[in-house]
C-alpha atoms as a PDB file:
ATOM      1  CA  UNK A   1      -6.584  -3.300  33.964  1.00  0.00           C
ATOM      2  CA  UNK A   2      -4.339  -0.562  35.990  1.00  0.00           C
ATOM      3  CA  UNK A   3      -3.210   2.355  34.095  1.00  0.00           C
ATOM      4  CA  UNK A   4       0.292   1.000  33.946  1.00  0.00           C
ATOM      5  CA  UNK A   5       0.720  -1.045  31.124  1.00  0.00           C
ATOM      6  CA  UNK A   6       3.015  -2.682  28.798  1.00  0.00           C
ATOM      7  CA  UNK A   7       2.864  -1.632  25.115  1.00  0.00           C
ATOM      8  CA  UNK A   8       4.236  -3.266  21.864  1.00  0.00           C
ATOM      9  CA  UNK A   9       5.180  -0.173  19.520  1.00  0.00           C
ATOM     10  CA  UNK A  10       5.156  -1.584  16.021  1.00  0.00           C
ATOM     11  CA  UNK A  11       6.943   1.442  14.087  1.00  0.00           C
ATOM     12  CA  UNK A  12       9.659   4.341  15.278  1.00  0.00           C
ATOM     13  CA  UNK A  13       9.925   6.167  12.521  1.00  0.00           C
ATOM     14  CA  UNK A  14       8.961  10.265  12.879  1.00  0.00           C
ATOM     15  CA  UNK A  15       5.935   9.608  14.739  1.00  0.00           C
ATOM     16  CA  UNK A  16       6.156   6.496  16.070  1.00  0.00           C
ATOM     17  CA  UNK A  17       9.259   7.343  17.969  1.00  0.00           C
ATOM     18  CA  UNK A  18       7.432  10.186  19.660  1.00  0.00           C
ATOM     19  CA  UNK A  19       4.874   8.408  21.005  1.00  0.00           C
ATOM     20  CA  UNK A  20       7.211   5.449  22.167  1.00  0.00           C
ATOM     21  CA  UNK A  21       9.216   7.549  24.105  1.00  0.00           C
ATOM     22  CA  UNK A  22       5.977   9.315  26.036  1.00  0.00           C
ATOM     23  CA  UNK A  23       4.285   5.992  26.587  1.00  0.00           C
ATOM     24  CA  UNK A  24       7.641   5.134  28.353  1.00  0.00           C
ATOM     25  CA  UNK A  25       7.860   8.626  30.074  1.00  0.00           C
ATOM     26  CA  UNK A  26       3.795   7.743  31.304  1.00  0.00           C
ATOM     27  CA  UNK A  27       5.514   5.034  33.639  1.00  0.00           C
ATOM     28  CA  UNK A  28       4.203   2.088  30.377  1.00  0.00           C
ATOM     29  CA  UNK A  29       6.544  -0.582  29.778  1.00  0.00           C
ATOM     30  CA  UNK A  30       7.143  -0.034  26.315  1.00  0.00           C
ATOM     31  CA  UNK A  31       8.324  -2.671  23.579  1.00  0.00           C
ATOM     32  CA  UNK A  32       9.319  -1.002  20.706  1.00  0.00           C
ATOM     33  CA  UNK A  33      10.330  -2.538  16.856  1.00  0.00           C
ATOM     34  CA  UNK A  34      11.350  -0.872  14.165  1.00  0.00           C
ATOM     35  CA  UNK A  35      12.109  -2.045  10.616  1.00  0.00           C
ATOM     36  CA  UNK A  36      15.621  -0.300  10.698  1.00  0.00           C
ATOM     37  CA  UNK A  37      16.718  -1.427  14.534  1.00  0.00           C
ATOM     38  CA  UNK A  38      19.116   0.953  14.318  1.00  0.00           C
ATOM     39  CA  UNK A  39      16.791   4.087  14.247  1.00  0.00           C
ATOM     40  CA  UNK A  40      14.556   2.864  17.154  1.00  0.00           C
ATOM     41  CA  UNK A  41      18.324   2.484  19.561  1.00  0.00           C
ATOM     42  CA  UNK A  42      18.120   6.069  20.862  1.00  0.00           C
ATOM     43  CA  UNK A  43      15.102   5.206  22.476  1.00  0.00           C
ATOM     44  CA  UNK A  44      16.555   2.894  24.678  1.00  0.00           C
ATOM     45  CA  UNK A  45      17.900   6.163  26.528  1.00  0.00           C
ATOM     46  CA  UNK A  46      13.882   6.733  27.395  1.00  0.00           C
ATOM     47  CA  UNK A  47      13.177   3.387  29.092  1.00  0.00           C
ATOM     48  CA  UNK A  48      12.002   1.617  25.650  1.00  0.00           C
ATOM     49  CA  UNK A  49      12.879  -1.789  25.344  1.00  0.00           C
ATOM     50  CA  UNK A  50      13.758  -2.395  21.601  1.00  0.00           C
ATOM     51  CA  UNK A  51      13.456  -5.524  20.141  1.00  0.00           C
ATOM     52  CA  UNK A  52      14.574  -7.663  16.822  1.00  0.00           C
ATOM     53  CA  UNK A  53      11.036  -8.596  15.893  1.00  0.00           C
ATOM     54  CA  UNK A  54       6.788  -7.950  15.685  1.00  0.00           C
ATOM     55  CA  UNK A  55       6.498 -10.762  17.556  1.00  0.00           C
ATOM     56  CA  UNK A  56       9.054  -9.929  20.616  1.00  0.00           C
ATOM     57  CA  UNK A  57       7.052  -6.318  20.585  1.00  0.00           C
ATOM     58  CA  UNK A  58       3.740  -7.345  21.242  1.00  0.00           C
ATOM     59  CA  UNK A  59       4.691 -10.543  23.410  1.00  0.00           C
ATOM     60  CA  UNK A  60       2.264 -10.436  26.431  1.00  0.00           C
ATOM     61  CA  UNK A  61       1.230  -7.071  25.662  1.00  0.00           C
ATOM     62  CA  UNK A  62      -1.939  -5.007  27.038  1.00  0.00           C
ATOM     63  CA  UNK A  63      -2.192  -2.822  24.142  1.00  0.00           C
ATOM     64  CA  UNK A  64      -0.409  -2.917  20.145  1.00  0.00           C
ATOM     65  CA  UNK A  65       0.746   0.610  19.133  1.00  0.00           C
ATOM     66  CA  UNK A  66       1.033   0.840  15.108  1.00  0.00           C
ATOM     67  CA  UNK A  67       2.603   3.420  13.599  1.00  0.00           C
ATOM     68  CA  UNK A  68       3.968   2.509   9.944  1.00  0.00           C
ATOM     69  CA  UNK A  69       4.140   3.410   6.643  1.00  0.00           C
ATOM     70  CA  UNK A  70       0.340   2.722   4.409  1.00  0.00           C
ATOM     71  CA  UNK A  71      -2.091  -0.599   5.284  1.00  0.00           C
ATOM     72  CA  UNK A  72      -0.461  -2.813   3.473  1.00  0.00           C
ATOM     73  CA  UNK A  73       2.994  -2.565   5.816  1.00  0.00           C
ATOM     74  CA  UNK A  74       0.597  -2.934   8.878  1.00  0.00           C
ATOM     75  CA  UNK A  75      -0.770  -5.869   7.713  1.00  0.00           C
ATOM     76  CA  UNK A  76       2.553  -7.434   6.849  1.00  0.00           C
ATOM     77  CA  UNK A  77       3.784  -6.430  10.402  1.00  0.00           C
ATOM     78  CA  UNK A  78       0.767  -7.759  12.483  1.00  0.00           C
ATOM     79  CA  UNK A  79       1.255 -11.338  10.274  1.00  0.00           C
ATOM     80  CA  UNK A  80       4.942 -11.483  11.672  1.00  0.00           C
ATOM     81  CA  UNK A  81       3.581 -10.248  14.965  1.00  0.00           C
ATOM     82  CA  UNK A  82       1.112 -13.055  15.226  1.00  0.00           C
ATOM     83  CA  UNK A  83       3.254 -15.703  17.203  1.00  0.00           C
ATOM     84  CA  UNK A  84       3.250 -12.995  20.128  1.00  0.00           C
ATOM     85  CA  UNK A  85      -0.175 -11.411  19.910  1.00  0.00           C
ATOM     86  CA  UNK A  86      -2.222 -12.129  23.058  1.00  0.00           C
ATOM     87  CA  UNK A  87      -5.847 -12.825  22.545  1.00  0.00           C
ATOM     88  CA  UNK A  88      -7.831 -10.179  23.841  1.00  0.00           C
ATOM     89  CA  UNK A  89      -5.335  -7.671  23.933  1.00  0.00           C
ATOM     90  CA  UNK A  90      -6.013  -3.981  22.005  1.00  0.00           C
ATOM     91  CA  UNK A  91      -4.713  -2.654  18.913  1.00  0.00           C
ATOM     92  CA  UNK A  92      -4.173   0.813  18.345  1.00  0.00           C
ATOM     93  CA  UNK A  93      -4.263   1.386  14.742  1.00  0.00           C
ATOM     94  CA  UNK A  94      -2.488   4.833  14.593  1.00  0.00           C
ATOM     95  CA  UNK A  95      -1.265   4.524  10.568  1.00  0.00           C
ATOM     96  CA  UNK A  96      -3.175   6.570   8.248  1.00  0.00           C
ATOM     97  CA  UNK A  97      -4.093   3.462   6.328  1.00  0.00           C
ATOM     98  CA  UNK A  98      -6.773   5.053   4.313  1.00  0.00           C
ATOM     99  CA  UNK A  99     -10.178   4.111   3.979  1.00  0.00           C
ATOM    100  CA  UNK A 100      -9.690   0.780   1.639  1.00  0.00           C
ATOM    101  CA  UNK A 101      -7.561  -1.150   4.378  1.00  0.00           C
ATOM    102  CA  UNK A 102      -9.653  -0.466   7.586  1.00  0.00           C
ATOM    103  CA  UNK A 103     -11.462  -3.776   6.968  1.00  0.00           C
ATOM    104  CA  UNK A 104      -8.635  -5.822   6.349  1.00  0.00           C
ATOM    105  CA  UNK A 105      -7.090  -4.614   9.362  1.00  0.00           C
ATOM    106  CA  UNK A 106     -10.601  -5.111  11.425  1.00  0.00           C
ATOM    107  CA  UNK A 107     -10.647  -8.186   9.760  1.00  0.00           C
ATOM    108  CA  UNK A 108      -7.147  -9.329  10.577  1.00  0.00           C
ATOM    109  CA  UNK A 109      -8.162  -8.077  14.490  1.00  0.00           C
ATOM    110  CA  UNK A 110     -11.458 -10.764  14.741  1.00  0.00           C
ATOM    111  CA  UNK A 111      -9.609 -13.383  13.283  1.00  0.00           C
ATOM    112  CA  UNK A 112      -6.911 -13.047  16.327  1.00  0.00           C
ATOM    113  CA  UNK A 113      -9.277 -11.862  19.409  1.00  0.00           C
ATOM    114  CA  UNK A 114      -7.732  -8.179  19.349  1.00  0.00           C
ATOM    115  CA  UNK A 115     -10.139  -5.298  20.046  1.00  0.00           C
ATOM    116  CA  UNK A 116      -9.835  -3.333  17.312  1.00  0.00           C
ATOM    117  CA  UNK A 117      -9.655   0.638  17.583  1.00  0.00           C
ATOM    118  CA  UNK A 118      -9.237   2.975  14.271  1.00  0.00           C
ATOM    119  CA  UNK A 119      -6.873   5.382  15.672  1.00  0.00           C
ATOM    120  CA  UNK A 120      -5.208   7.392  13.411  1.00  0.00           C
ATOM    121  CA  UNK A 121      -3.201  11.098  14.891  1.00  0.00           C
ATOM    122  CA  UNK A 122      -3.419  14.780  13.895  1.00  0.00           C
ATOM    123  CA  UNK A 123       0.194  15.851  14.501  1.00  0.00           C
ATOM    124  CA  UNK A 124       3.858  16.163  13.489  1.00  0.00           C
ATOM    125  CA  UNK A 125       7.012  15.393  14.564  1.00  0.00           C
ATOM    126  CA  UNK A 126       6.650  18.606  17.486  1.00  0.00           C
ATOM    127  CA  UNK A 127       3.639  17.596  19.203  1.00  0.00           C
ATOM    128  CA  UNK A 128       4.787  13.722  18.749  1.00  0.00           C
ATOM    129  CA  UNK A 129       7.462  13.955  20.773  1.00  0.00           C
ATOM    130  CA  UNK A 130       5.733  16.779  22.805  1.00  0.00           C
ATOM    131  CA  UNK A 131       2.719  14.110  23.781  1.00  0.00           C
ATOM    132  CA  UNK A 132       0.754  16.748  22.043  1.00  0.00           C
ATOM    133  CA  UNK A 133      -1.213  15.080  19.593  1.00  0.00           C
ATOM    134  CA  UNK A 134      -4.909  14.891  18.463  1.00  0.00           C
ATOM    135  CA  UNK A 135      -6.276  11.803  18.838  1.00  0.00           C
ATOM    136  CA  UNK A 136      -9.077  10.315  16.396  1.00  0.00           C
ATOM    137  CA  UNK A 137     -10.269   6.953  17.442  1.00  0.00           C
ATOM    138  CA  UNK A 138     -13.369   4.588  16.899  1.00  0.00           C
ATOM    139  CA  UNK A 139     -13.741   1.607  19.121  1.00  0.00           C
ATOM    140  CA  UNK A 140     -15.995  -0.040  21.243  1.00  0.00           C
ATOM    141  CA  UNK A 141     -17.044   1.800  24.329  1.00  0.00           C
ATOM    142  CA  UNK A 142     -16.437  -1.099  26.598  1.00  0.00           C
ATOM    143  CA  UNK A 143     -12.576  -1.396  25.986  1.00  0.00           C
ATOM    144  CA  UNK A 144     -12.227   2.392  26.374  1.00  0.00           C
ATOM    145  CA  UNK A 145     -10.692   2.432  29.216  1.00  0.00           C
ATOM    146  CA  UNK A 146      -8.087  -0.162  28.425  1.00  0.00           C
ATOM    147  CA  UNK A 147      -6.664   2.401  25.757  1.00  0.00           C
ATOM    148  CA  UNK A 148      -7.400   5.574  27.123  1.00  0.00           C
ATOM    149  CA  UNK A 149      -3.797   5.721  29.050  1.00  0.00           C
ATOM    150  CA  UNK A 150      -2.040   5.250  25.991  1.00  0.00           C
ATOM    151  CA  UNK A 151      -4.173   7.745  24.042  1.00  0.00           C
ATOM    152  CA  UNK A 152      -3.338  10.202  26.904  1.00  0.00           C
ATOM    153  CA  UNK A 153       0.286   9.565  27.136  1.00  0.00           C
ATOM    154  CA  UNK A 154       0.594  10.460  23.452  1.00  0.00           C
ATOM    155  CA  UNK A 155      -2.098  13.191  23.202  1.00  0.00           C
ATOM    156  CA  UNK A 156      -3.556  16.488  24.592  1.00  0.00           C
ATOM    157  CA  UNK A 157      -7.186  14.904  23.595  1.00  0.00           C
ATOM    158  CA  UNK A 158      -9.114  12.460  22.214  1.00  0.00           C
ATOM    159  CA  UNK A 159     -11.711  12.851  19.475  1.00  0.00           C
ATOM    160  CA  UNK A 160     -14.257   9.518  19.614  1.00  0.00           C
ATOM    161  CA  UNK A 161     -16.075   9.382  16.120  1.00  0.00           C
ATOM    162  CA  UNK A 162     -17.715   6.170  16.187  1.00  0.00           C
ATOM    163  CA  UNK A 163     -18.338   2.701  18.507  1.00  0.00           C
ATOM    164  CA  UNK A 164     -16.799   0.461  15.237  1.00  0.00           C
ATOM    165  CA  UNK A 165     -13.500   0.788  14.440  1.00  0.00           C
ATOM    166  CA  UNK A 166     -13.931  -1.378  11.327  1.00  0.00           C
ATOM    167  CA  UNK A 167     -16.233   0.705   9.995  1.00  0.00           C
ATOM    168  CA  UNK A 168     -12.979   3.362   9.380  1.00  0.00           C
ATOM    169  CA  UNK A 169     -14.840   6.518  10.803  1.00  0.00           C
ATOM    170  CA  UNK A 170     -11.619   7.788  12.382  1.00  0.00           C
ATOM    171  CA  UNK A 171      -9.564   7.438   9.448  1.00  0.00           C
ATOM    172  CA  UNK A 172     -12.529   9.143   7.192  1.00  0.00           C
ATOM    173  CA  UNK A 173     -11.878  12.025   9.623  1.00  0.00           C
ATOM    174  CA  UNK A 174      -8.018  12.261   9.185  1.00  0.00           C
ATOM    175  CA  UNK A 175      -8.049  11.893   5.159  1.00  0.00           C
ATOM    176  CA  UNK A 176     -10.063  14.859   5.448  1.00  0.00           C
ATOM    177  CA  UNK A 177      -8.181  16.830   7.844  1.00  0.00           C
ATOM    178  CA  UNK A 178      -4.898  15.946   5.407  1.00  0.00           C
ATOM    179  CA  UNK A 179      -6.494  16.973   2.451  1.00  0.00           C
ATOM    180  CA  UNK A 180      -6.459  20.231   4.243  1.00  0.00           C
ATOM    181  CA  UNK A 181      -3.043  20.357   5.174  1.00  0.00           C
ATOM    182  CA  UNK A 182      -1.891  18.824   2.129  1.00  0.00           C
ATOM    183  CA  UNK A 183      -3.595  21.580   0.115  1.00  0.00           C
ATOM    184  CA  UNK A 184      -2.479  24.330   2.361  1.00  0.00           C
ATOM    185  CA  UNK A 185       1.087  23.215   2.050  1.00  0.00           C
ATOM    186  CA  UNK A 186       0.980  22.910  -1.814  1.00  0.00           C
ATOM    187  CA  UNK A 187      -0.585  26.360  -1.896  1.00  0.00           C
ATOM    188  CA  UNK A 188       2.532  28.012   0.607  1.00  0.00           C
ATOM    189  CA  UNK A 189       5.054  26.159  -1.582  1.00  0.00           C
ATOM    190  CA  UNK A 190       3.517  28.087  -5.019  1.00  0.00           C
ATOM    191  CA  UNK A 191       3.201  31.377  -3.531  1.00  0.00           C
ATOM    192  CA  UNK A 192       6.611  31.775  -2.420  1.00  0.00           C
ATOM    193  CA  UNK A 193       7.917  30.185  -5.600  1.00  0.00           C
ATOM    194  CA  UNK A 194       5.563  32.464  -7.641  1.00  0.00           C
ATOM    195  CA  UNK A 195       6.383  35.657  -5.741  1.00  0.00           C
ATOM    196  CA  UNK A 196      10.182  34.533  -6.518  1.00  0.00           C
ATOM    197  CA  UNK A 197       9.801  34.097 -10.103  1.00  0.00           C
ATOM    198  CA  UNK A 198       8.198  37.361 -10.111  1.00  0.00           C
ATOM    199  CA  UNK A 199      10.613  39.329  -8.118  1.00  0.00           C
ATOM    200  CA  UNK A 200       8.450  40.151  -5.140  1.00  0.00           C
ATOM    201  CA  UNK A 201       9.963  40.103  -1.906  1.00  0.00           C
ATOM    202  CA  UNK A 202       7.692  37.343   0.078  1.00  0.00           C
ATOM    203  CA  UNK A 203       7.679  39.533   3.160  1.00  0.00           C
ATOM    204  CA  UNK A 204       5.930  41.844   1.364  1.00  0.00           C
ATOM    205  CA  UNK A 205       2.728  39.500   0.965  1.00  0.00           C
ATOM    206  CA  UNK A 206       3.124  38.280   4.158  1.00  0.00           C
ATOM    207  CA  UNK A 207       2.978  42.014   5.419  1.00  0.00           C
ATOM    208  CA  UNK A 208      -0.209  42.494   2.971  1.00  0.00           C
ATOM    209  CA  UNK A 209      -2.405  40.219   4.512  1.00  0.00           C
ATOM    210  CA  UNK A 210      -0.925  40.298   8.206  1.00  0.00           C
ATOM    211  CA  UNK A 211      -4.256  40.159  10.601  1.00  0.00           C
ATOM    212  CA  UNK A 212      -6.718  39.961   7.917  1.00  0.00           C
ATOM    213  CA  UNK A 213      -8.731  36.848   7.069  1.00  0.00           C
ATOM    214  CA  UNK A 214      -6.190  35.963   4.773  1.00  0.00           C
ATOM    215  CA  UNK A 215      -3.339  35.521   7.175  1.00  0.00           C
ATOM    216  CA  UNK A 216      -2.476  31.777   8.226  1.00  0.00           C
ATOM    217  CA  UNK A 217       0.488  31.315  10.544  1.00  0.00           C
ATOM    218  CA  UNK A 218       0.817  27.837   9.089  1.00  0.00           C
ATOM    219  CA  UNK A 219       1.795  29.479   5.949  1.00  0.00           C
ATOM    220  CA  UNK A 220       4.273  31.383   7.715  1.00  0.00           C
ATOM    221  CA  UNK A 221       5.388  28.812   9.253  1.00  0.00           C
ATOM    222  CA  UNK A 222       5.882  26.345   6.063  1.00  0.00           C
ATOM    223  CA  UNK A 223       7.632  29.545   4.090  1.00  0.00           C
ATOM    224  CA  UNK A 224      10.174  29.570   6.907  1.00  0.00           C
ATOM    225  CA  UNK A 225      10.980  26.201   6.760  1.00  0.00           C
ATOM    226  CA  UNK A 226      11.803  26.828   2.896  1.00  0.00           C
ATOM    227  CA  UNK A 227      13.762  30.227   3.484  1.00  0.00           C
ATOM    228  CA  UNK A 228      15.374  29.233   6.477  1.00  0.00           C
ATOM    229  CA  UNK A 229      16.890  25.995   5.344  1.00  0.00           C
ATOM    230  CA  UNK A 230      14.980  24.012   7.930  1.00  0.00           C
ATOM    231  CA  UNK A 231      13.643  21.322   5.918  1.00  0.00           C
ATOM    232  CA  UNK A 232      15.397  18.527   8.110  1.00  0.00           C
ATOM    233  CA  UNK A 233      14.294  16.278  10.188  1.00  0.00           C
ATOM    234  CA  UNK A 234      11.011  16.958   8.919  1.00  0.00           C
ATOM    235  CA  UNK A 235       8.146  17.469  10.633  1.00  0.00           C
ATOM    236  CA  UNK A 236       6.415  15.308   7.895  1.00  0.00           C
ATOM    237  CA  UNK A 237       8.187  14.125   5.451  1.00  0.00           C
ATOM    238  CA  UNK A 238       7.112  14.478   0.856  1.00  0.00           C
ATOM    239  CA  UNK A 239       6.811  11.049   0.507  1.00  0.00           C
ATOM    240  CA  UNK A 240       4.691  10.272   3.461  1.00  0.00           C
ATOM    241  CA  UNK A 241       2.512  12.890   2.490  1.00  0.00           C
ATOM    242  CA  UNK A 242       2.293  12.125  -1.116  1.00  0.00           C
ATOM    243  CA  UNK A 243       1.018   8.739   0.140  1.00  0.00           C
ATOM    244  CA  UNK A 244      -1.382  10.150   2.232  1.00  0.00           C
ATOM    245  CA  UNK A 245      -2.804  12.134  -1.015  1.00  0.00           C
ATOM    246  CA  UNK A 246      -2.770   9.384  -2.902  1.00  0.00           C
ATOM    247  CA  UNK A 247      -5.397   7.846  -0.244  1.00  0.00           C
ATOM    248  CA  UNK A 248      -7.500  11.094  -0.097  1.00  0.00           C
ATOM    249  CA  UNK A 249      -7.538  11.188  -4.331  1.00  0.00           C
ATOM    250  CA  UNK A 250      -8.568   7.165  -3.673  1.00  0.00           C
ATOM    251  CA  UNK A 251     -10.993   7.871  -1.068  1.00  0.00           C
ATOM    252  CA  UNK A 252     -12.585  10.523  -2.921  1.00  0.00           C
ATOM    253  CA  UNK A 253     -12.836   8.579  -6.654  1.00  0.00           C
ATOM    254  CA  UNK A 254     -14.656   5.868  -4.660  1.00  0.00           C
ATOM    255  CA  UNK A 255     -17.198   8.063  -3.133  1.00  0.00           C
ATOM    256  CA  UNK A 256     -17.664   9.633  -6.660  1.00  0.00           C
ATOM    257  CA  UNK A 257     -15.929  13.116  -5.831  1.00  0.00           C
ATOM    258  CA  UNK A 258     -13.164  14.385  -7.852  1.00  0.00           C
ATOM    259  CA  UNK A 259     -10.601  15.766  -5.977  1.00  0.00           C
ATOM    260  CA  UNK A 260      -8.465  18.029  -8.443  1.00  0.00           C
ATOM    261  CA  UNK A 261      -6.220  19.890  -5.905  1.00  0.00           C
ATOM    262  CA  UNK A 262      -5.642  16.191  -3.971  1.00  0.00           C
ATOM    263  CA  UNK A 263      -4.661  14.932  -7.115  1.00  0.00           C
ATOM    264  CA  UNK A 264      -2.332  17.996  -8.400  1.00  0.00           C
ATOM    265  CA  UNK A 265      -0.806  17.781  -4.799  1.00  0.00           C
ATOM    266  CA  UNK A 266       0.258  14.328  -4.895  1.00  0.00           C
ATOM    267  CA  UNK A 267       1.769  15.225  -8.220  1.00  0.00           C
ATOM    268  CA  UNK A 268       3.417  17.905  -6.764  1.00  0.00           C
ATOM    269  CA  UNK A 269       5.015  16.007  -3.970  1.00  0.00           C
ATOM    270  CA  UNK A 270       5.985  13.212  -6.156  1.00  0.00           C
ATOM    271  CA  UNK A 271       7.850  15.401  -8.139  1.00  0.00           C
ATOM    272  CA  UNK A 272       9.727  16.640  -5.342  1.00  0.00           C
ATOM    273  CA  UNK A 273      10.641  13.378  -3.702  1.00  0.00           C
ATOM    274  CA  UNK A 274      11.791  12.468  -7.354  1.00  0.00           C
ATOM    275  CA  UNK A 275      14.365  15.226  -6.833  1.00  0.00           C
ATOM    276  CA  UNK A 276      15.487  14.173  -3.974  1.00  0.00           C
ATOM    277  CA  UNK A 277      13.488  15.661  -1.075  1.00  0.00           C
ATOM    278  CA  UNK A 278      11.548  12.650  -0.214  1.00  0.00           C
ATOM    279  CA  UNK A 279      12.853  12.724   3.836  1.00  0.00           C
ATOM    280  CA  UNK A 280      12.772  16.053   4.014  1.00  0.00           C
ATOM    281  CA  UNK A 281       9.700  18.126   5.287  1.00  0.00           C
ATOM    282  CA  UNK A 282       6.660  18.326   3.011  1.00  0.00           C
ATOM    283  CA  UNK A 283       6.997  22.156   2.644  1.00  0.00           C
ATOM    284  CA  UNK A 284       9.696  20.782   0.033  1.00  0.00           C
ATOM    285  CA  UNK A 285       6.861  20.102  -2.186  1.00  0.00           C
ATOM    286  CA  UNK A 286       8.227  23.996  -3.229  1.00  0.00           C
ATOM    287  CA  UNK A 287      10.862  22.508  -5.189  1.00  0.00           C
ATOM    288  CA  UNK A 288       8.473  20.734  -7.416  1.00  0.00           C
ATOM    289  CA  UNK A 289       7.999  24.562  -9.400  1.00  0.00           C
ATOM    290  CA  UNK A 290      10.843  24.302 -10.958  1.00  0.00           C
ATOM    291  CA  UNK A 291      12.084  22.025 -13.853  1.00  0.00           C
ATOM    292  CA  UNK A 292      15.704  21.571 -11.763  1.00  0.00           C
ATOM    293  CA  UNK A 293      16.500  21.909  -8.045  1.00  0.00           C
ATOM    294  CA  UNK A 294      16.156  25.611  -7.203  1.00  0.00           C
END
């Protein structure tokens, strides 16, 4: 296979658009479908061909790019995409599915001669669009090379974390990489509400634990979304991420760990979609401290 390829995108919404439009920039020939057509059209301005259906997406295609919303939508996707799929081809899981669907989706894969990789991405909207990604993935060593120009185009590096993609090693990876984020952003959110409520000028906190082992410039930079008014597009949007704790408060109650904070978080962010800040970033989970929209 030669390092130019031709890619069916399944998915343009804040990441998948990103990713599209690099795979495109790589030199790829990139077919790219997206449940609103309308929101994939700008990416026709990159050299991404965008198409009515699954099926016209992966038609003929070296490698299957998905990037939607939980497992469940990829599997309903790759059923409509069936007519097109080419036995033998690759699929890129890149959806953080959580650790329940994996083997539906490996399953899905045998049943229609794809290689199968687990490929979920550490990343927001910035480092989407920037090609700056991490890349987890899990898939047989003997495809490799068939995916690794599509894992470059959208990455800075690849992380390998197992030879089965079925077995979900990658996606055990990301869940627990979220729960970090997830937790860090729940705990920005209620400091700067609680520092509000209390009449404490947030700089002030900020300036207390500047260079110590305290500091975090992802706090900072999470505040500044909130105080600046920056909240849109989002980098990662409440709902997505309240999904995405859901799975980690799933993943965790299987494997017989209670995850309190996962589970408080998801609240939290549910909340705050409620309100009405489901597009917006996830550092709108802040909202969800007060009764009413602050």
């Amino acid at each position: 296979m030669t390092d130019e390829l031709t890619v069916g995108v399944l998915g343009t919404g804040i990441m998948g658009a990103g990713m599209a439009r690099n795979l495109a920039r790589a030199g790829h020939t990139v077919r790219a479908w997206n449940r609103t057509r309308a929101k994939a059209e700008p990416l026709t301005g990159d050299g991404v061909h965008v198409v009515d259906t699954p099926a016209e997406a992966v038609e003929g295609a070296d490698v299957v790019l998905t990037m939607l919303y939980d497992g469940p939508a990829v599997l309903e996707v790759m059923r409509e995409a069936v007519p097109g799929l080419r036995a033998g081809a690759v699929w890129a899981q890149s959806t953080t599915a959580g650790t329940g669907a994996v083997g539906d989706l490996a399953a899905f894969a045998r049943a229609h001669d794809l290689v199968f990789f687990d490929a979920p991405v550490l990343g927001t909207r910035q480092p989407a669009e920037a090609g700056q990604l991490t890349v987890l993935a899990a898939g047989p060593s003997e495809h490799r090379g068939a995916v690794a120009p599509v894992f470059d185009a959208v990455g800075a590096r690849t992380v390998w974390t197992g030879e089965d993609g079925g077995e979900g090693s990658a996606t055990r990876l990301k869940l627990v990489a979220n729960s970090w984020v997830i937790a860090a952003t729940a705990a920005a959110g209620e400091v700067l509400a609680l520092s509000q409520s209390l009449d404490v000028d947030p700089n002030a906190f900020f300036e207390l634990i500047a260079g110590g082992p305290l500091d975090m410039g992802y706090l900072k930079a999470k505040t500044g979304l909130i105080l600046e008014d920056r909240l849109s597009p989002a980098q990662f949007a409440v709902a997505t991420a309240a999904k995405d704790a859901r799975l980690i408060v799933e993943a965790g109650r299987e494997n017989g760990v209670r995850l309190d904070v996962a589970a408080a978080s998801a609240e939290r962010l549910e909340r705050a979609a409620a309100q009405g800040h489901g597009d917006e970033d996830m550092a709108a989970a802040y909202f969800a401290s007060f009764d009413k929209n602050a």
